[in-house]
Protein backbone atom coordinates (compact mmCIF):
# COMPACT_ATOMS: atom_id res chain seq x y z
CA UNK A 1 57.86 98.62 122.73
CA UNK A 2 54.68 97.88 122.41
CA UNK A 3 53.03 97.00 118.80
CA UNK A 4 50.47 99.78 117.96
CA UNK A 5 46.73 99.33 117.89
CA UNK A 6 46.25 98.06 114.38
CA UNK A 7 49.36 96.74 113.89
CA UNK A 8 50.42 93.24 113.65
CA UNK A 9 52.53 91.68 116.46
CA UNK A 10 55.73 90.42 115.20
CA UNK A 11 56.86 88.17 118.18
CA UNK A 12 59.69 90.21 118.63
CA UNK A 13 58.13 93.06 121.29
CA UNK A 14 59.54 91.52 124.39
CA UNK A 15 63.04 90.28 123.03
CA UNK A 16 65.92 92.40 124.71
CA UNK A 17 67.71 94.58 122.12
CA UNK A 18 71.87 93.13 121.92
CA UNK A 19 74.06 96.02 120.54
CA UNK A 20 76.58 95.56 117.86
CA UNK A 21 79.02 93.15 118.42
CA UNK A 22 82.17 94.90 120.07
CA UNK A 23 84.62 94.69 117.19
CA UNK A 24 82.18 97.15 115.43
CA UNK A 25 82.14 99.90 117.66
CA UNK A 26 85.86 99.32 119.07
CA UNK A 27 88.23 101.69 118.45
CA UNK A 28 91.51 102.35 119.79
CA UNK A 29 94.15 104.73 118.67
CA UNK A 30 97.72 104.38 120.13
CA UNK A 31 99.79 107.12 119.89
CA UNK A 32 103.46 105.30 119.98
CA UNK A 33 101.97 101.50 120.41
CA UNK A 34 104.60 98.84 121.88
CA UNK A 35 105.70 96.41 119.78
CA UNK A 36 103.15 93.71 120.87
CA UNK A 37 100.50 95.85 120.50
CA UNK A 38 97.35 95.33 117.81
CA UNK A 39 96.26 98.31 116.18
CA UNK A 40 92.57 98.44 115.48
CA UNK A 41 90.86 100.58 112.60
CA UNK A 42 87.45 101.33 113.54
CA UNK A 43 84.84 99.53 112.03
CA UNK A 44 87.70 96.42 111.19
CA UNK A 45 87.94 92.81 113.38
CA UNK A 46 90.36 92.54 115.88
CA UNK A 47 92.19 89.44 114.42
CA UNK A 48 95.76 88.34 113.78
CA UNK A 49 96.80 88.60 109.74
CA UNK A 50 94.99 84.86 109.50
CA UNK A 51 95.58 85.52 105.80
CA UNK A 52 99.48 85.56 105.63
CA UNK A 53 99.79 81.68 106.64
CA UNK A 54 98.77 81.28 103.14
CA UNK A 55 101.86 80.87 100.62
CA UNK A 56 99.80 81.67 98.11
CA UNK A 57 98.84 84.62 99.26
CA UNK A 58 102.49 85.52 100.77
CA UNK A 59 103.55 84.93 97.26
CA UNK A 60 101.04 87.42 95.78
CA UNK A 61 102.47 89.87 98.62
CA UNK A 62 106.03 89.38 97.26
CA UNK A 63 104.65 90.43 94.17
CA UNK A 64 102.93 93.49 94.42
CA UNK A 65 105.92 94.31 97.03
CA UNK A 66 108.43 93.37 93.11
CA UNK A 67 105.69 95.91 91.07
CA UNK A 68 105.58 98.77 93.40
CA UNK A 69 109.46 98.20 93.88
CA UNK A 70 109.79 98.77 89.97
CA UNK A 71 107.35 100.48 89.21
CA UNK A 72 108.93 103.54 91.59
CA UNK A 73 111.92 102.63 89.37
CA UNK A 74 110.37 103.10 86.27
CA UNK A 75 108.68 106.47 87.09
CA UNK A 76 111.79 108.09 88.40
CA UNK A 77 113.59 107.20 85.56
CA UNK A 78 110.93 108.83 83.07
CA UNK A 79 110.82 111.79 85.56
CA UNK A 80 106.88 111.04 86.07
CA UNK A 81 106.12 112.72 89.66
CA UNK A 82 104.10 110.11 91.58
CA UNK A 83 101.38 112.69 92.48
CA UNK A 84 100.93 112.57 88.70
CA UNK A 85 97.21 113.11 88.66
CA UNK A 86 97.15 110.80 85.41
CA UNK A 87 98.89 108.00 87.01
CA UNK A 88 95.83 106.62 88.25
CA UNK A 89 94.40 106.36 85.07
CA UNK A 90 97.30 104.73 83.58
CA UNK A 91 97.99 102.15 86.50
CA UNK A 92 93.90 100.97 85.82
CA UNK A 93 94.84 100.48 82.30
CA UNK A 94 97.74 98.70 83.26
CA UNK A 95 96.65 96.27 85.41
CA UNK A 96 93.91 95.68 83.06
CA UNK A 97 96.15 95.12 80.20
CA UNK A 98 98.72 92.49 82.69
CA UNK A 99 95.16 90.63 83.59
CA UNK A 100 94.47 90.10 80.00
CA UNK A 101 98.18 88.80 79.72
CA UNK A 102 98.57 87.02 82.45
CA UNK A 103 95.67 85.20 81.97
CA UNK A 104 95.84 84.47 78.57
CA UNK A 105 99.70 83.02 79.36
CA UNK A 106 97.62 81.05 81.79
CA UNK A 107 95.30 79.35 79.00
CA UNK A 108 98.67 79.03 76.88
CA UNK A 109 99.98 76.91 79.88
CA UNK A 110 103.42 79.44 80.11
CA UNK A 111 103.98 79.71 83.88
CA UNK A 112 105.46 82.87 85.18
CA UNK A 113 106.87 82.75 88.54
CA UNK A 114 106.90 86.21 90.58
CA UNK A 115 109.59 87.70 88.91
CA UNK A 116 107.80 87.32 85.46
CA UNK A 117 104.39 88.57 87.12
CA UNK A 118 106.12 91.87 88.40
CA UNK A 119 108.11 92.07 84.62
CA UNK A 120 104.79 91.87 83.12
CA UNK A 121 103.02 94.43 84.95
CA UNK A 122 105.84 96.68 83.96
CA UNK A 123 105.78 95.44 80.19
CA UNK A 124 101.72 96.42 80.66
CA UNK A 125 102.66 99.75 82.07
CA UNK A 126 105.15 101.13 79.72
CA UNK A 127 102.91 99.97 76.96
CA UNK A 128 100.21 102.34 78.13
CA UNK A 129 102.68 105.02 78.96
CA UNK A 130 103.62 104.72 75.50
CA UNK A 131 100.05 105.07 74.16
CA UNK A 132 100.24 107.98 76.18
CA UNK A 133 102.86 110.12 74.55
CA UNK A 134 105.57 108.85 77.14
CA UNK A 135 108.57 107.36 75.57
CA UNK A 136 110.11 104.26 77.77
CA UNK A 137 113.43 103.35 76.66
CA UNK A 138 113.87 99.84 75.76
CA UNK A 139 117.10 100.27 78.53
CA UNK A 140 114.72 101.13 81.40
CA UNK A 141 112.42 97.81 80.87
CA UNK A 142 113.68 94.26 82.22
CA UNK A 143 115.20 92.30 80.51
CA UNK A 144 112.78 89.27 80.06
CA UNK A 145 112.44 88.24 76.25
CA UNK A 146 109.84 85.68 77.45
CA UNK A 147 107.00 88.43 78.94
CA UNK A 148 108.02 90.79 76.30
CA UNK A 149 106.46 88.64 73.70
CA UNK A 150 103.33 88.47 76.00
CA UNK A 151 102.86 91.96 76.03
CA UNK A 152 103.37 92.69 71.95
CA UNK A 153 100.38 93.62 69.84
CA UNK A 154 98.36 90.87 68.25
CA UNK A 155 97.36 91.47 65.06
């Protein structure tokens, strides 16, 4: 590669071209992998789940794991199919509204431990499926006096 006749050299002419680093352009697809075996996604790093040593974020895990867990519950119940094309809509608002909440019971130093997190999003959720035209029977929310209050309108 040499630099053109008017152009300006840049220094880098001569240095040898390194391709991407192999963890970019690996990818491996196993059919019925053994148990000890790493699946790679293409394009991903080929590390160990470095991030689940963390309690916090195993804790987080446990509750998203308590949401989807309820929030199945929930949409059975109100016979909402969950290839509802507006559920996607609804779960944005949703998590929305439980980020307002739960960080507003944050500033009001109320602690909620995972089960309140997960009864929260739920709280969040039937409140927008309410706003929606979906009625959510008081019977098919959980029974947690403490979040309910967080999730009432302020007026």
């Amino acid at each position: 590669m040499n630099a053109g006749a008017g152009a300006p050299a840049t220094g880098l002419e001569h240095a040898p071209r390194r391709p991407f680093p192999h963890w970019i352009m690996t990818e491996r697809v196993f059919q019925n992998p053994p148990s000890s075996a790493k699946i790679v996604i293409k394009g991903a790093a080929t590390m160990e789940d470095e991030w689940g040593n963390d309690p916090s974020v195993r804790r987080m895990r446990r509750v998203f794991a308590a949401i989807e867990a309820r929030q199945a519950r929930l949409l059975d119940g109100l016979k909402v199919h969950r290839f509802d094309k507006r559920l996607g809509q609804w779960r944005k608002m949703a998590l929305h509204l439980f980020e307002q909440r739960s960080a507003g019971a944050a500033r009001a130093g109320v602690g909620l431990g995972e089960k309140d997190l997960a009864d929260l999003y739920i709280y969040c959720l039937a409140k927008v499926l309410s706003t929606r035209g979906i009625t959510v029977p008081k019977v098919a929310l959980p029974d947690n006096a403490a979040v309910a209050v967080l999730v009432e309108d302020r007026q």
